[in-house]
Each structure stands twice: as structure tokens, then as C-alpha cells.
C-alpha atoms as a PDB file:
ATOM      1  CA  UNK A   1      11.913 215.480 126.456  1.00  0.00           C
ATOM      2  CA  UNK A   2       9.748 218.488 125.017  1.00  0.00           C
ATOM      3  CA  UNK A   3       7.253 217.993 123.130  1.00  0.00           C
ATOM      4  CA  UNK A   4       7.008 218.364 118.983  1.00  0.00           C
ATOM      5  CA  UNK A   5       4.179 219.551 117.043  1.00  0.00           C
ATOM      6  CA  UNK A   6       4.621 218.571 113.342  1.00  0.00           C
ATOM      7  CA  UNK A   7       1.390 219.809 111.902  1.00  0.00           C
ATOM      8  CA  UNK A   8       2.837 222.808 109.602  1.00  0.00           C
ATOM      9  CA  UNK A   9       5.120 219.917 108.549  1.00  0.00           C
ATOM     10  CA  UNK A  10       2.140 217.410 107.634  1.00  0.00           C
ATOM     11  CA  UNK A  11       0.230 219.934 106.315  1.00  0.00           C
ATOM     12  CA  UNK A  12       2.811 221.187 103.755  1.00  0.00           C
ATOM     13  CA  UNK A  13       3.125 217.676 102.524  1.00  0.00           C
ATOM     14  CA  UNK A  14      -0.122 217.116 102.332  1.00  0.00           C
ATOM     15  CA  UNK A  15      -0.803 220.349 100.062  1.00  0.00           C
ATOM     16  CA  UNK A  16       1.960 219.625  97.820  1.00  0.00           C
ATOM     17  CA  UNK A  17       0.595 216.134  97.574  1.00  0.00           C
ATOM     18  CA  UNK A  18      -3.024 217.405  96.659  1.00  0.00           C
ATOM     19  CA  UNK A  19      -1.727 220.330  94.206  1.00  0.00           C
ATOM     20  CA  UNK A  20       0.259 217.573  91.834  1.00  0.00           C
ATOM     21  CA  UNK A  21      -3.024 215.908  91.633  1.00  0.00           C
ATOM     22  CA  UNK A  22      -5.176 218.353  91.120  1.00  0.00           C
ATOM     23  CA  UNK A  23      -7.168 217.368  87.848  1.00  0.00           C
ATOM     24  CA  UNK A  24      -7.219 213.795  88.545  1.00  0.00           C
ATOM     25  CA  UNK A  25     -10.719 212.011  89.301  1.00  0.00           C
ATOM     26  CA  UNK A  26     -13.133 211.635  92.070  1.00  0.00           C
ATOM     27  CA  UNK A  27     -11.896 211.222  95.408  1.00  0.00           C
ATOM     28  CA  UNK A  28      -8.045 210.769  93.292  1.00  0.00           C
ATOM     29  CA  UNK A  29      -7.647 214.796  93.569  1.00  0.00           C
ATOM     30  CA  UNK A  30      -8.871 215.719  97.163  1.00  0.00           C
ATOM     31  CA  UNK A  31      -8.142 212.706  99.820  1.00  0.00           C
ATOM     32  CA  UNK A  32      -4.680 212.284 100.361  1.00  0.00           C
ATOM     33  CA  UNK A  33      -4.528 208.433 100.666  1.00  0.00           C
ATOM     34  CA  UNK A  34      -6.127 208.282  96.863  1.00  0.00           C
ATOM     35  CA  UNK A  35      -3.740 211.319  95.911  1.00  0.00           C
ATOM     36  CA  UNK A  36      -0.860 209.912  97.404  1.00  0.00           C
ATOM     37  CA  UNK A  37      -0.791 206.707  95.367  1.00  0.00           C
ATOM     38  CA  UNK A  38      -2.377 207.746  92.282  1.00  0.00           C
ATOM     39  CA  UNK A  39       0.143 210.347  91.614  1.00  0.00           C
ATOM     40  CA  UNK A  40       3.009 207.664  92.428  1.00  0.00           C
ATOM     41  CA  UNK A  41       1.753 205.339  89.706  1.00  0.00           C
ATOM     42  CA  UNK A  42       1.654 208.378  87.731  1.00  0.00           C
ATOM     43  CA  UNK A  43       5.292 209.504  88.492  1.00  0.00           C
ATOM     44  CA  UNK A  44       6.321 205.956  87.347  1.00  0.00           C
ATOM     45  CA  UNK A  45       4.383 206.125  84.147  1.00  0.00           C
ATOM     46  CA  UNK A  46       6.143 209.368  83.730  1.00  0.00           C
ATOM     47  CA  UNK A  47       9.733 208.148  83.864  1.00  0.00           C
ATOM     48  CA  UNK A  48       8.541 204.800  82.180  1.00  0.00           C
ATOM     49  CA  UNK A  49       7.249 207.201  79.421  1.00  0.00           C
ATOM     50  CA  UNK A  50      10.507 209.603  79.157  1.00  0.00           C
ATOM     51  CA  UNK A  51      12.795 206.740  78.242  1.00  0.00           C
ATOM     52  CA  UNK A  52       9.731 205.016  75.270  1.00  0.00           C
ATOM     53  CA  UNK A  53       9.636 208.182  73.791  1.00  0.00           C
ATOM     54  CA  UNK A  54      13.681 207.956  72.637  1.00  0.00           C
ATOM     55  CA  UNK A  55      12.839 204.718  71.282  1.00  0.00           C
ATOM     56  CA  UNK A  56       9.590 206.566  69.611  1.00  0.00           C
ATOM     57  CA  UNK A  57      11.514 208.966  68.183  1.00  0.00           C
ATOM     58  CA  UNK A  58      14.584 206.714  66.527  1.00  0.00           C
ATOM     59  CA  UNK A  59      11.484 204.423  65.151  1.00  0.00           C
ATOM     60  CA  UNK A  60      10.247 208.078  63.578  1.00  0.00           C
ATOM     61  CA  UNK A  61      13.429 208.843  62.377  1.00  0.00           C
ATOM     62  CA  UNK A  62      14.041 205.155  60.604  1.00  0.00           C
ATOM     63  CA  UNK A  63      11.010 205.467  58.779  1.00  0.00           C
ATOM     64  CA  UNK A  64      11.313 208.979  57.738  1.00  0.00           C
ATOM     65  CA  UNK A  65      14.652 207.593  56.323  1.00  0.00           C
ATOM     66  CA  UNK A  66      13.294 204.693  54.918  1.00  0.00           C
ATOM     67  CA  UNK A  67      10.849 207.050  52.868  1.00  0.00           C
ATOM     68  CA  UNK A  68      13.299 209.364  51.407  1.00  0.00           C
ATOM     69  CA  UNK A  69      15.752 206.595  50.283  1.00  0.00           C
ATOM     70  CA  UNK A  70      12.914 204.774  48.371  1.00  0.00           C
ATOM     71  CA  UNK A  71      11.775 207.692  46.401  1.00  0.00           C
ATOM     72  CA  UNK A  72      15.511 207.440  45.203  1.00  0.00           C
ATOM     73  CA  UNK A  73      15.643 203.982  44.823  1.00  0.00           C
ATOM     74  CA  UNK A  74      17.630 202.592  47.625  1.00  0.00           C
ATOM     75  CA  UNK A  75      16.773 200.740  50.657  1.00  0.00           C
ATOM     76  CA  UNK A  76      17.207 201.764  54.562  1.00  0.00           C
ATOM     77  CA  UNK A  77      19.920 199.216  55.427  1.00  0.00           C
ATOM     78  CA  UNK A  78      22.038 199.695  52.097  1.00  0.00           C
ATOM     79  CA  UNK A  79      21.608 203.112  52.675  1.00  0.00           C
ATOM     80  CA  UNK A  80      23.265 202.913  57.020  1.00  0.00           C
ATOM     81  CA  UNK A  81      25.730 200.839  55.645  1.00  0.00           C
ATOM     82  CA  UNK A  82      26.859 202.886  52.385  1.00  0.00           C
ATOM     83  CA  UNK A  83      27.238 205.785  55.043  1.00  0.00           C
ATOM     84  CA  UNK A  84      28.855 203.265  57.074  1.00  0.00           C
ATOM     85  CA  UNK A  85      31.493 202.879  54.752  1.00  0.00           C
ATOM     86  CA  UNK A  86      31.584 206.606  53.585  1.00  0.00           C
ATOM     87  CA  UNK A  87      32.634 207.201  57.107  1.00  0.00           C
ATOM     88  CA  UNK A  88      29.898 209.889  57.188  1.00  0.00           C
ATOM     89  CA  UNK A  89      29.077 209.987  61.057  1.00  0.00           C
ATOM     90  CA  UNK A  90      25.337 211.277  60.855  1.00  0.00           C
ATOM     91  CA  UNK A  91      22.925 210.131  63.996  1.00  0.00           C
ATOM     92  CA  UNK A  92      19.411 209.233  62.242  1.00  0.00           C
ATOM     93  CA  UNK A  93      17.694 212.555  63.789  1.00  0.00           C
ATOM     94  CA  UNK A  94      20.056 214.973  61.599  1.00  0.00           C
ATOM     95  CA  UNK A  95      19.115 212.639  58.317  1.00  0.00           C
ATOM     96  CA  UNK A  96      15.749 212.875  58.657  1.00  0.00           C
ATOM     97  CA  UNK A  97      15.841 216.375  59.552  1.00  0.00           C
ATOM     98  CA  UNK A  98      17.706 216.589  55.948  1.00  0.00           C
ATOM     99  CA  UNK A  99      15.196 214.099  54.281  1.00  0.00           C
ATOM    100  CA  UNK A 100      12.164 216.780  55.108  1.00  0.00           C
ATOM    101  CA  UNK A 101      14.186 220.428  55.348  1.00  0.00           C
ATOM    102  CA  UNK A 102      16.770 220.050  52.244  1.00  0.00           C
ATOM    103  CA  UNK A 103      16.195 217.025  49.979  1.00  0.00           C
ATOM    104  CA  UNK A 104      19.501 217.936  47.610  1.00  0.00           C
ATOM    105  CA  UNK A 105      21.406 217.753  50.061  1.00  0.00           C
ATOM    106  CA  UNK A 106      19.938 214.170  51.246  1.00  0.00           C
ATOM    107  CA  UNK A 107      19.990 213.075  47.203  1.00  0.00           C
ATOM    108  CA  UNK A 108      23.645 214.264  47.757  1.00  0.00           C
ATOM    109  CA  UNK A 109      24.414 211.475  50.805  1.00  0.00           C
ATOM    110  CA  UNK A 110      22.378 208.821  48.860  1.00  0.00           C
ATOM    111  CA  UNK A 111      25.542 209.033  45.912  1.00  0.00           C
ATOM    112  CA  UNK A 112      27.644 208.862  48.593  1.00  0.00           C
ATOM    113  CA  UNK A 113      26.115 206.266  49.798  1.00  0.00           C
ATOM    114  CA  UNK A 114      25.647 204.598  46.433  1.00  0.00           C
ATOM    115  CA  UNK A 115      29.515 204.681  45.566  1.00  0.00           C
END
């Protein structure tokens, strides 16, 4: 059986390894043991990260919402569930987005809401 020489093979991993880490600390961004597993707890924060920031964002939204139906005199929940009923099918991002950008138009769904 011939012989294989996987050097250029190691090597390429290796420098991919490093060049995600560069910027991390100490020995973290130039030995490739301390690279290697830095940058995988990293890589799980990451993902970890990606799916708190939806919930971030819909806690953002709710209190944006929340906000804008007080200074009219309603609360959050009566508010949902008067849309509910409305059968107005608005996600909580496009309401807030109306609560900041046009606030007649948001007065507008709180009657609707209202009634």
C-alpha cells in the first residue's frame, strides 16, 4: 500500500481553525488545541444566541405595544384580543413598527380594537 502524506490537508485545517479565532485571548488565538475548543464553545453560544434573540425581539415588540396602547388608554392583552376578534391578522413586529412610524394609523387599530 503507498504511502499518504496529509500535511497540506492538516495544515489547511489548522489555518482555518486559527483564522476564526483570530482576536480571541492568549494562547486562545495561536495554538490550535486552545483554538480548536474555544471557538466550538463559541459556535454554540452563537446558535444558542440566534434563537434568544427572536425571543428578544417579540419581548421588544410587546412592550413597545404595551406603551402605545397606554398612552390611549387600553391595556396590552385587551388590546391582542380586541384584534383577536376584529380578525385583524397583524404579527407584533408590524404593530410596533406602526406604534413608532405612524401613530394614526395605530390610534386607528386601537377603535378597532375598542369596538
Amino acid at each position: 500500500m503507498t504511502r499518504v502524506k496529509r500535511g497540506t490537508v492538516t495544515k489547511k485545517r489548522h489555518k482555518r481553525v486559527l483564522k476564526a479565532a483570530k482576536g480571541f485571548w492568549g494562547q486562545r488565538n495561536n495554538i490550535f488545541q486552545r483554538a480548536k475548543e474555544t471557538l466550538l464553545r463559541a459556535m454554540a453560544a452563537a446558535f444558542k444566541g440566534r434563537k434568544l434573540k427572536k425571543r428578544d425581539m417579540r419581548g421588544l415588540f410587546i412592550s413597545r405595544i404595551s406603551a402605545a396602547t397606554k398612552s390611549h388608554g387600553l391595556s396590552y392583552s385587551r388590546f391582542i384580543a380586541g384584534l383577536k376578534k376584529a380578525q385583524v391578522m397583524l404579527n407584533r413586529k408590524m404593530l410596533s413598527q406602526l406604534a413608532i412610524c405612524e401613530p394614526e394609523a395605530f390610534g386607528q387599530l386601537v377603535k378597532m380594537a375598542r369596538q
